[in-house]
Protein backbone atom coordinates (compact mmCIF):
# COMPACT_ATOMS: atom_id res chain seq x y z
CA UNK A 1 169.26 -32.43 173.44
CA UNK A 2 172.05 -32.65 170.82
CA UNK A 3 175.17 -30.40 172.03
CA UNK A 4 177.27 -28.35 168.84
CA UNK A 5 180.68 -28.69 168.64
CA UNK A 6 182.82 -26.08 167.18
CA UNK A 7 182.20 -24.98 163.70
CA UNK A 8 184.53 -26.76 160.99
CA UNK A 9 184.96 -25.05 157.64
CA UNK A 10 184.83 -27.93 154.30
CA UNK A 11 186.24 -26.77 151.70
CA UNK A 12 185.59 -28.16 148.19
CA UNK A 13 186.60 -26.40 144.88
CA UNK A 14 186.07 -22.88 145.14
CA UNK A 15 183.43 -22.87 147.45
CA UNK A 16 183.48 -22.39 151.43
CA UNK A 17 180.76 -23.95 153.80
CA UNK A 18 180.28 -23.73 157.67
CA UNK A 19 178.79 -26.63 159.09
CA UNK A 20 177.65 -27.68 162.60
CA UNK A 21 178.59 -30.72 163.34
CA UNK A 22 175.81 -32.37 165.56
CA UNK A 23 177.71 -34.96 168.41
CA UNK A 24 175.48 -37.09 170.49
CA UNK A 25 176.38 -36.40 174.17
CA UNK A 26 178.44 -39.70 175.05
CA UNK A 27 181.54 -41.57 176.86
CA UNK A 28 183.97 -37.54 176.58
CA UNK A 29 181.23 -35.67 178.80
CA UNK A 30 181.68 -38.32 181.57
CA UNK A 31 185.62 -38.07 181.76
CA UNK A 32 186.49 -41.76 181.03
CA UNK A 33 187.69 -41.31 177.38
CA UNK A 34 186.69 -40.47 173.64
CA UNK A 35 185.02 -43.56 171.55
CA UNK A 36 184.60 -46.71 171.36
CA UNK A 37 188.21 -47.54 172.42
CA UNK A 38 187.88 -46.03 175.65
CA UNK A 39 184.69 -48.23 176.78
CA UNK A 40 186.51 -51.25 175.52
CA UNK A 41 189.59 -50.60 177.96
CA UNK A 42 187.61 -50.26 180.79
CA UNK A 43 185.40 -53.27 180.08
CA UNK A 44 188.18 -55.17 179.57
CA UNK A 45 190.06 -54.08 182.73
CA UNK A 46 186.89 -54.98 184.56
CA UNK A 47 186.26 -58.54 182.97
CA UNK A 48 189.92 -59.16 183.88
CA UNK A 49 190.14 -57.77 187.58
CA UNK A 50 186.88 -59.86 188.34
CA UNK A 51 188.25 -63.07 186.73
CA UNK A 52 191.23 -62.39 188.87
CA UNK A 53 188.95 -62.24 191.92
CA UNK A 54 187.37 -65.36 191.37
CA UNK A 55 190.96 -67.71 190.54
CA UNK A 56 192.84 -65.94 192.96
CA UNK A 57 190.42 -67.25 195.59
CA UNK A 58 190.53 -70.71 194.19
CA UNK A 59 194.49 -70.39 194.31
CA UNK A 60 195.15 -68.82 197.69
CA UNK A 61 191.93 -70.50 199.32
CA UNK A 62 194.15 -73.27 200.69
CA UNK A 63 197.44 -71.72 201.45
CA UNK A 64 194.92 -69.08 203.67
CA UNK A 65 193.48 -71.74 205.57
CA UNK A 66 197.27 -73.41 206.76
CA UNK A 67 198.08 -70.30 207.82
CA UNK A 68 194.82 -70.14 210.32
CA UNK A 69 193.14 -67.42 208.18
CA UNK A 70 190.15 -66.97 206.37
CA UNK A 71 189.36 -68.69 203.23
CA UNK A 72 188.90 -65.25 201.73
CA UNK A 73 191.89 -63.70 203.17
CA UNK A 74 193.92 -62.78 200.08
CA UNK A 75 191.09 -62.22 198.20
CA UNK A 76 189.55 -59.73 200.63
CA UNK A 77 193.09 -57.73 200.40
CA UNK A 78 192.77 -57.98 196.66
CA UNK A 79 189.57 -56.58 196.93
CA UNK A 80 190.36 -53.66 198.70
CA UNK A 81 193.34 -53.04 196.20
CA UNK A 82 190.99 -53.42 193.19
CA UNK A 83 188.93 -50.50 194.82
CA UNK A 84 191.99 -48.06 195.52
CA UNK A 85 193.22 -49.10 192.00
CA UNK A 86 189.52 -48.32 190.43
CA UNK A 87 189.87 -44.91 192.06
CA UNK A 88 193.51 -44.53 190.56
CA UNK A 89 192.08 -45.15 187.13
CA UNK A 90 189.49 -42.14 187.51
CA UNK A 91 191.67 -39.96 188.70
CA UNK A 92 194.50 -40.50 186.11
CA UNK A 93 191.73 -40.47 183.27
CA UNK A 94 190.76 -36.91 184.21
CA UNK A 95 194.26 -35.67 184.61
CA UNK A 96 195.22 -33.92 181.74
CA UNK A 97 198.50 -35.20 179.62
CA UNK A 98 200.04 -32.22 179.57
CA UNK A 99 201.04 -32.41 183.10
CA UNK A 100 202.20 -35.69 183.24
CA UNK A 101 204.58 -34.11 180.32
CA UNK A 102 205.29 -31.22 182.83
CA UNK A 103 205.75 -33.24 185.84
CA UNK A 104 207.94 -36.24 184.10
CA UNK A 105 210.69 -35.43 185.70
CA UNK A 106 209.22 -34.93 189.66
CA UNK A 107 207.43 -38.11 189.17
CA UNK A 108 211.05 -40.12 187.75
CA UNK A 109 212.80 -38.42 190.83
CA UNK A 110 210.29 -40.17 193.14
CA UNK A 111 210.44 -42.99 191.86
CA UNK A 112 214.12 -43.11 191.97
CA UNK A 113 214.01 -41.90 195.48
CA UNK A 114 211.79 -44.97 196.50
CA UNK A 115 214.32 -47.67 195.11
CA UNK A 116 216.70 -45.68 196.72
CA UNK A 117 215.41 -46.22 200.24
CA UNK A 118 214.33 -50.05 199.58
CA UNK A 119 218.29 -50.80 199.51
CA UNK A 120 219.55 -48.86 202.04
CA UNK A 121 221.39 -50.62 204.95
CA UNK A 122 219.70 -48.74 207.77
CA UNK A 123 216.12 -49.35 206.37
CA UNK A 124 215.56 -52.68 207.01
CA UNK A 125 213.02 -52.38 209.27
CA UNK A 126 210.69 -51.16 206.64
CA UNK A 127 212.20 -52.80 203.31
CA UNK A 128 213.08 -56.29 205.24
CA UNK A 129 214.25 -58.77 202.97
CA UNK A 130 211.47 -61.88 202.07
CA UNK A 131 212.92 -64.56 199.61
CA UNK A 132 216.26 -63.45 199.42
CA UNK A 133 215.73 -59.60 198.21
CA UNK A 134 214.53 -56.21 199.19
CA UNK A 135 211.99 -55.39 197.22
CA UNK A 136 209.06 -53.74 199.67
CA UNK A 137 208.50 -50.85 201.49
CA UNK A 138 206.24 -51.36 204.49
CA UNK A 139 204.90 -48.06 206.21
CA UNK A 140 201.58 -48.82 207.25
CA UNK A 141 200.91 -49.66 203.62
CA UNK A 142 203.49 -52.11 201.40
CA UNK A 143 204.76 -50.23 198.25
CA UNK A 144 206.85 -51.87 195.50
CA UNK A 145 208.64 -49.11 194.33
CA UNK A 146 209.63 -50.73 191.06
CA UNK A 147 206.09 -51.00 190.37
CA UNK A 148 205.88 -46.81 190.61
CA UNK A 149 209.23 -47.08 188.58
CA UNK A 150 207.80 -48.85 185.29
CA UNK A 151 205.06 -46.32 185.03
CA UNK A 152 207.57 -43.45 186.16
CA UNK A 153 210.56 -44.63 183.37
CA UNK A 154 207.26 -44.87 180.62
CA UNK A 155 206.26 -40.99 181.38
CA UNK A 156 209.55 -39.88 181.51
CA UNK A 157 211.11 -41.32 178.49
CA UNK A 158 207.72 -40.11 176.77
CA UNK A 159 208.05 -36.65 177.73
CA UNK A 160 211.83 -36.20 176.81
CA UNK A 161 211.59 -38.42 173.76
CA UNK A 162 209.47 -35.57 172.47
CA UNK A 163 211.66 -33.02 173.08
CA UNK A 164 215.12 -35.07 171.75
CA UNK A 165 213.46 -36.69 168.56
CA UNK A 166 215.81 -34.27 166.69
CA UNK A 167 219.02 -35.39 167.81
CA UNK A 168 218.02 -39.22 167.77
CA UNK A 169 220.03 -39.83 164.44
CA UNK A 170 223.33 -38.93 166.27
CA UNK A 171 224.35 -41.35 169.57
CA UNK A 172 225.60 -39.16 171.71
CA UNK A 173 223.32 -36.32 171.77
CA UNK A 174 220.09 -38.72 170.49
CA UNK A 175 220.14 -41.72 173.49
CA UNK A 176 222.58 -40.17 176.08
CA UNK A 177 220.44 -38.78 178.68
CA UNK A 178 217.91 -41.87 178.00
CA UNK A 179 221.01 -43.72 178.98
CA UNK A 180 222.26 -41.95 182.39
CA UNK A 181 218.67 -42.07 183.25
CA UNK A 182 218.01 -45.61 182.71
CA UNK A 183 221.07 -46.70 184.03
CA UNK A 184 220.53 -45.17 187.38
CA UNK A 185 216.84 -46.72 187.69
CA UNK A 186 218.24 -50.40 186.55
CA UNK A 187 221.07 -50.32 189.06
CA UNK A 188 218.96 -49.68 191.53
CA UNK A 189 216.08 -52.31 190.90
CA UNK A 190 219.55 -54.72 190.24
CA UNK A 191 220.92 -53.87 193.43
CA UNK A 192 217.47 -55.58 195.07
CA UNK A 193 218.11 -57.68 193.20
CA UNK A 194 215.46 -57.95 190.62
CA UNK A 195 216.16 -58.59 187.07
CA UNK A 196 213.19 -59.39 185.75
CA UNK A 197 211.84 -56.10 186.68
CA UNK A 198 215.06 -54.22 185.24
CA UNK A 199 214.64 -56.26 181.63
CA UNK A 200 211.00 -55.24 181.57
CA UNK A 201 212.04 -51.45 182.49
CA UNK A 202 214.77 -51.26 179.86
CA UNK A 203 212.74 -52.76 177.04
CA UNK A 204 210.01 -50.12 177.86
CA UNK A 205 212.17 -47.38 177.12
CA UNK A 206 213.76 -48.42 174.36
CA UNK A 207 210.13 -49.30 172.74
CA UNK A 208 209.08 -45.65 173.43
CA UNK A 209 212.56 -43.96 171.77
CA UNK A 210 212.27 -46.59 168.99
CA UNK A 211 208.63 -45.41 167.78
CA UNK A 212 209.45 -41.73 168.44
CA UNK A 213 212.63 -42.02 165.69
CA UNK A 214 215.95 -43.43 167.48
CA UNK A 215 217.67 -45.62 165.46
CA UNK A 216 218.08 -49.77 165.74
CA UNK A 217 221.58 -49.94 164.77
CA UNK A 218 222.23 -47.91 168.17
CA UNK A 219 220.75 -50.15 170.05
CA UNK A 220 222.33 -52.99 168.50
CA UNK A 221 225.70 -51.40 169.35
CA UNK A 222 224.42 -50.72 172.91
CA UNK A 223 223.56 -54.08 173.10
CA UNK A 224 226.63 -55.50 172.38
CA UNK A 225 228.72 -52.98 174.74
CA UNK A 226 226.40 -54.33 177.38
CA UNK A 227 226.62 -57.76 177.23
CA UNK A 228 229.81 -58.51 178.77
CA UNK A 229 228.17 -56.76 182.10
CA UNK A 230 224.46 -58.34 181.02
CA UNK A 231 225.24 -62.10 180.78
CA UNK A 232 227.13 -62.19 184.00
CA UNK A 233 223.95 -60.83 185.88
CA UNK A 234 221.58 -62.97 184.05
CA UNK A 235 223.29 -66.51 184.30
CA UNK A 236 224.59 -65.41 188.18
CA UNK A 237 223.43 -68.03 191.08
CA UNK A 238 220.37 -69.53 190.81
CA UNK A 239 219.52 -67.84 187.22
CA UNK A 240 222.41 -70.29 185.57
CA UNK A 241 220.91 -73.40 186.99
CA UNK A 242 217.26 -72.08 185.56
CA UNK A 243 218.93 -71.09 182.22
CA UNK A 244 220.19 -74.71 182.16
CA UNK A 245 217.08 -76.59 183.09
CA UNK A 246 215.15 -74.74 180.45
CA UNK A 247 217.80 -74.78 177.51
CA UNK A 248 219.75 -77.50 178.09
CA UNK A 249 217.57 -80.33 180.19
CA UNK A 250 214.07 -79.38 180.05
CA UNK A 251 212.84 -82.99 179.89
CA UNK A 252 215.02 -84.38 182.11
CA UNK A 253 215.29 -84.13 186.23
CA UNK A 254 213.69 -81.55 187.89
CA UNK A 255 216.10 -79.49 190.84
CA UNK A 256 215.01 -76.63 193.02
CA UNK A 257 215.72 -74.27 190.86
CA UNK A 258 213.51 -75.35 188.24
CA UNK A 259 210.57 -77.11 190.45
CA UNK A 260 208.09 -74.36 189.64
CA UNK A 261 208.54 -74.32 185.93
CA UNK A 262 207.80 -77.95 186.39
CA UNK A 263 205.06 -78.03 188.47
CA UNK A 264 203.31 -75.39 186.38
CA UNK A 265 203.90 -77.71 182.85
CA UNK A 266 201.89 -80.06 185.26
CA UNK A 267 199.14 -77.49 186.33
CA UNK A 268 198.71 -76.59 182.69
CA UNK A 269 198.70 -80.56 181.42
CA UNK A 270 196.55 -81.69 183.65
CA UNK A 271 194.16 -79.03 182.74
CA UNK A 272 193.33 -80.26 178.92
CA UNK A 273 190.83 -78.26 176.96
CA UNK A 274 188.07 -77.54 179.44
CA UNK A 275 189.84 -77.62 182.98
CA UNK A 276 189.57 -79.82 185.90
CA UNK A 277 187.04 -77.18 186.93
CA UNK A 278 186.95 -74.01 189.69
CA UNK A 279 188.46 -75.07 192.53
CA UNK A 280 189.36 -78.65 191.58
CA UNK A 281 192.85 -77.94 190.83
CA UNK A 282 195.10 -79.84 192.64
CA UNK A 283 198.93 -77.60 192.73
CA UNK A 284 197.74 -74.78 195.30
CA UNK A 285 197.75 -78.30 198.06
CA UNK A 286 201.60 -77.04 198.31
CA UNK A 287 202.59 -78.55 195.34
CA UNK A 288 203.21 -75.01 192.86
CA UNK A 289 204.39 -72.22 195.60
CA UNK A 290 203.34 -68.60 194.54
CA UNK A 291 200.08 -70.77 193.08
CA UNK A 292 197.93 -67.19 193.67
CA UNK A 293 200.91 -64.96 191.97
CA UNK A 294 204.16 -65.50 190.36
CA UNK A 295 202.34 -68.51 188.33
CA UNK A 296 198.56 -67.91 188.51
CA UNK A 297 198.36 -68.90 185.27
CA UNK A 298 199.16 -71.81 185.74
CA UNK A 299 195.95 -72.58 188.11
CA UNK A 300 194.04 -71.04 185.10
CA UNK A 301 195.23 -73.30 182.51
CA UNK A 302 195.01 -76.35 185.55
CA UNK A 303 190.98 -75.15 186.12
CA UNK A 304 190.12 -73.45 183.38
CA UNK A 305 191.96 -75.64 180.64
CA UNK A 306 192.92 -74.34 177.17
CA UNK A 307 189.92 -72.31 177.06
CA UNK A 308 189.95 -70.32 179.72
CA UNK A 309 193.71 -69.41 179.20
CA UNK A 310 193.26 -68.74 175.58
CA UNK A 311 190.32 -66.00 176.51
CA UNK A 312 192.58 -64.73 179.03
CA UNK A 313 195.46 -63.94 176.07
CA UNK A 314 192.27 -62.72 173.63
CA UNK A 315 192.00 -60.19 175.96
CA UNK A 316 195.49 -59.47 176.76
CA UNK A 317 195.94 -59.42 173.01
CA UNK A 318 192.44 -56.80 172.55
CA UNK A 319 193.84 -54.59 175.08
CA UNK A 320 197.19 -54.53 173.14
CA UNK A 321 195.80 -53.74 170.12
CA UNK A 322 192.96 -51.44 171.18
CA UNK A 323 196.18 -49.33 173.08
CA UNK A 324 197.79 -49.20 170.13
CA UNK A 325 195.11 -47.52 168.04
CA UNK A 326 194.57 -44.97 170.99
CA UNK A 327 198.43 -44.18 170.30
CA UNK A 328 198.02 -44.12 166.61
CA UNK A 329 194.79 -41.39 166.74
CA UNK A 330 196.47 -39.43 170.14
CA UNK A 331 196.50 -35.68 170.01
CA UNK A 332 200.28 -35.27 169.96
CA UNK A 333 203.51 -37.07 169.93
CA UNK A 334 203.13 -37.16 173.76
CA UNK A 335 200.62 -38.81 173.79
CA UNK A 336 201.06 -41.16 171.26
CA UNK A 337 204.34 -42.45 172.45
CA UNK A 338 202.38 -42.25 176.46
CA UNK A 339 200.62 -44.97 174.99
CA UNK A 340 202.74 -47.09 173.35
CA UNK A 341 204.36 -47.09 176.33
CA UNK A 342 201.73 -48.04 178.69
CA UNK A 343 200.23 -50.90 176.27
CA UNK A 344 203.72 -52.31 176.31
CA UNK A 345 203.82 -52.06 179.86
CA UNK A 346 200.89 -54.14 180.17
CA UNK A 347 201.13 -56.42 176.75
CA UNK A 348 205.27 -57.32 178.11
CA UNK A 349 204.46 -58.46 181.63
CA UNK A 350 201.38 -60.63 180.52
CA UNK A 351 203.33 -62.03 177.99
CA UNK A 352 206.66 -62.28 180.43
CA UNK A 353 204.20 -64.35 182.99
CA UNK A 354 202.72 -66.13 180.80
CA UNK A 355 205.72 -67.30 178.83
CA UNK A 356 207.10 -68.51 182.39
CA UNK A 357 203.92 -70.54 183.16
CA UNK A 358 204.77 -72.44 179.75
CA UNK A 359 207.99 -72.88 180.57
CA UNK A 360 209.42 -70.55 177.62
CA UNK A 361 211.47 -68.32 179.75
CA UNK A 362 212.76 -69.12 183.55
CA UNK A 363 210.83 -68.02 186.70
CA UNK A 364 211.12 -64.42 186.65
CA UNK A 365 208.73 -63.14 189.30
CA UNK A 366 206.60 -60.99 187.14
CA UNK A 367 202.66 -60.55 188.29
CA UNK A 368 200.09 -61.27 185.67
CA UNK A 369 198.43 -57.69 185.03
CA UNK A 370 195.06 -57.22 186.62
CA UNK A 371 195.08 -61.23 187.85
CA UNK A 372 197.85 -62.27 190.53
CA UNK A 373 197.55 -61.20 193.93
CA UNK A 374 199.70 -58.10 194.89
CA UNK A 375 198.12 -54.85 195.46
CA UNK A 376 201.02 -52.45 194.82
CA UNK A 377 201.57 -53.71 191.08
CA UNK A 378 197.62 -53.85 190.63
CA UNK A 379 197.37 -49.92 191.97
CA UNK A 380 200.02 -49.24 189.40
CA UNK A 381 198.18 -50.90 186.45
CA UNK A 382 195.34 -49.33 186.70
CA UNK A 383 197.27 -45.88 187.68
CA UNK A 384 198.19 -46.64 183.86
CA UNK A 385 195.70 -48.41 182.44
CA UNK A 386 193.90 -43.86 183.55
CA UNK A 387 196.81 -42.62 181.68
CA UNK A 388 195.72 -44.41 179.13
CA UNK A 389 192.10 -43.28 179.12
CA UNK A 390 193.60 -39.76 179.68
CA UNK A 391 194.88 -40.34 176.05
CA UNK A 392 191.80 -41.27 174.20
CA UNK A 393 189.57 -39.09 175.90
CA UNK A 394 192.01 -35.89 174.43
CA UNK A 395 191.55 -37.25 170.92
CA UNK A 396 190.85 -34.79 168.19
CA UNK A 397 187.35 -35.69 167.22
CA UNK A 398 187.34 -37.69 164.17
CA UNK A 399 190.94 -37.97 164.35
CA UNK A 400 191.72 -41.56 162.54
CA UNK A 401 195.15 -41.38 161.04
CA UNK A 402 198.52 -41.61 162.19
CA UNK A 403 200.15 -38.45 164.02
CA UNK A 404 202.71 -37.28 162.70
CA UNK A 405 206.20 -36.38 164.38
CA UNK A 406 205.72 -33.29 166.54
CA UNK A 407 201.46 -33.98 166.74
CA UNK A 408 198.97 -31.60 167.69
């Protein structure tokens, strides 16, 4: 049985008519989103979660067994975070933007709180330090607060961008509070350190205050105020000897610091168009460490070959574009800049890890959405990846054009 929606009035010359429009009971009565745009994010969430599965296993398979585990350790924790994650999704779907709008500011203060406690001297014995930073909090479950912070700084921004899109032509009153905010969330993820996180976090928000009206010429001046304190932090310790390798000496010998950029060229070489095939490839023996995360793509493009990683970036590049057009048809400003921001969320990191794999930037440490193993940045995905669908499903019906400043 055909529900009615609401009666529209058409209006053509002098004439008035009040039609019923009939609408086919679909994807808006179940919660998960509006259209056709809605199904496609979660189907291609789901092809990309289960083609994690199966390569993480492949990757981590090995490095399980030296460590007297199960062959389907890591995968089996994966598993478990793709479920919690799945149930994140569904719940952020059904929550209603409006109070993510109202709760911006609760949800940046805990997120801020969390980094705060991850660097604290006294804390150690639940944010210890692994690799050389502290970057985990471990209370019964592990949390990486700067995963909670990239979705926290996206809401945020989106929720006071609408509110200061007035004053965005002047400096001061425009980008200031942006500013103190941001600043105190990228000292803190520094302080870990972790500045591939705090680049990713600071190009978020300025995407967001871009679209909603700020100015580039600010930023450019920001930019150049900042780099005297950003180059210094970029090129410090082992970051100048990466910087060098990659700009300098790319072909030539290969030193600690730039021994995983190598070994992934060779994962991806060796991996020609078709692959080597599952569970052939040869780098997770020890030879690429972080094989199942940092550079995962890698042991696609080793297994899988050119085309498996090219129809992993099709649908990187489908989910990009498919976010997008949820932004451009969103109910309000909110919305439309929650979206931009969340599609850049996920569109930056893929590209971030993938551009490492190929050697294009240094190692940064950045998970592969929805692929590498790591359960608190896979929650957090999908946490957005429901904001998302929370979007699309409050689309005006037959809304197709572009909102305009102030929406709704």
């Amino acid at each position: 049985m055909n529900t009615l929606a609401p009666r529209r009035q058409l209006r053509r010359g002098a004439w008035a008519f009040d039609v019923a429009v009939r609408v086919p009971r679909s994807l808006p009565e179940t919660g998960l989103g509006r259209g056709w745009e809605a199904t496609m994010i979660i189907g291609l969430t789901i092809m990309l979660l289960l083609f994690g599965l199966v390569t993480l296993h492949s990757a981590s398979s090995v490095m399980a067994q030296q460590g007297n585990l199960p062959h389907y350790y890591y995968v089996a924790r994966q598993g478990v975070g793709v479920l919690v994650g799945l149930g994140a999704m569904f719940v952020c779907a059904r929550i209603p933007t409006e109070w993510w709008r109202r709760t911006a500011h609760y949800f940046l203060l805990a997120a801020v709180l969390l980094l705060v406690v991850v660097i604290l001297p006294f804390t150690e014995s639940i944010a210890p330090t692994i690799n050389g930073a502290r970057r985990w909090l471990r209370a019964g479950v592990t949390i990486q607060p700067s995963d909670v912070a990239k979705v926290a700084i996206v809401v945020w921004t989106a929720a006071v961008a609408v509110r200061k899109r007035e004053h965005f032509k002047r400096l001061g009153r425009g980008l200031a509070p942006f500013l103190v905010a941001w600043s105190v969330v990228l000292v803190l993820i520094l302080l870990e350190p972790d500045l591939s996180t705090a680049i990713l976090v600071a190009a978020l928000g300025v995407i967001i205050v871009f679209v909603a009206g700020a100015r580039i010429s600010h930023f450019v001046f920001l930019g150049l105020l900042a780099a005297p304190f950003i180059v210094p932090a970029a090129t410090a310790g082992y970051r100048r000897s990466r910087w060098e390798t990659l700009l300098l000496n790319p072909g030539g010998l290969v030193d600690e610091s730039a021994y995983q950029s190598y070994q992934s060229l060779v994962a991806i070489g060796s991996g020609g168009v078709t692959g080597v095939g599952f569970g052939e490839g040869q780098q997770k023996f020890g030879f690429l460490p972080e094989a199942h995360n940092d550079f995962i793509f890698a042991m696609i493009g080793e297994e899988w070959g050119l085309v498996g990683t090219l129809a992993v970036i099709i649908c990187y590049l489908a989910l990009v574009v498919i976010g997008f057009r949820v932004a451009r048809r969103a109910r309000d400003l909110f919305g439309e800049l929650l979206a931009v921001g969340i599609t850049s969320l996920i569109g930056l990191q893929a590209f971030l890890h993938i551009g490492v794999a190929l050697g294009v930037f240094p190692a940064t440490g950045l998970s592969l959405p929805f692929i590498s193993f790591g359960r608190s940045n896979l929650v957090a995905m999908m946490a957005a990846v429901g904001i998302l669908l929370a979007v699309a499903r409050e689309t005006p019906e037959g809304r197709s054009g572009h909102v305009a400043p102030g929406g709704g």
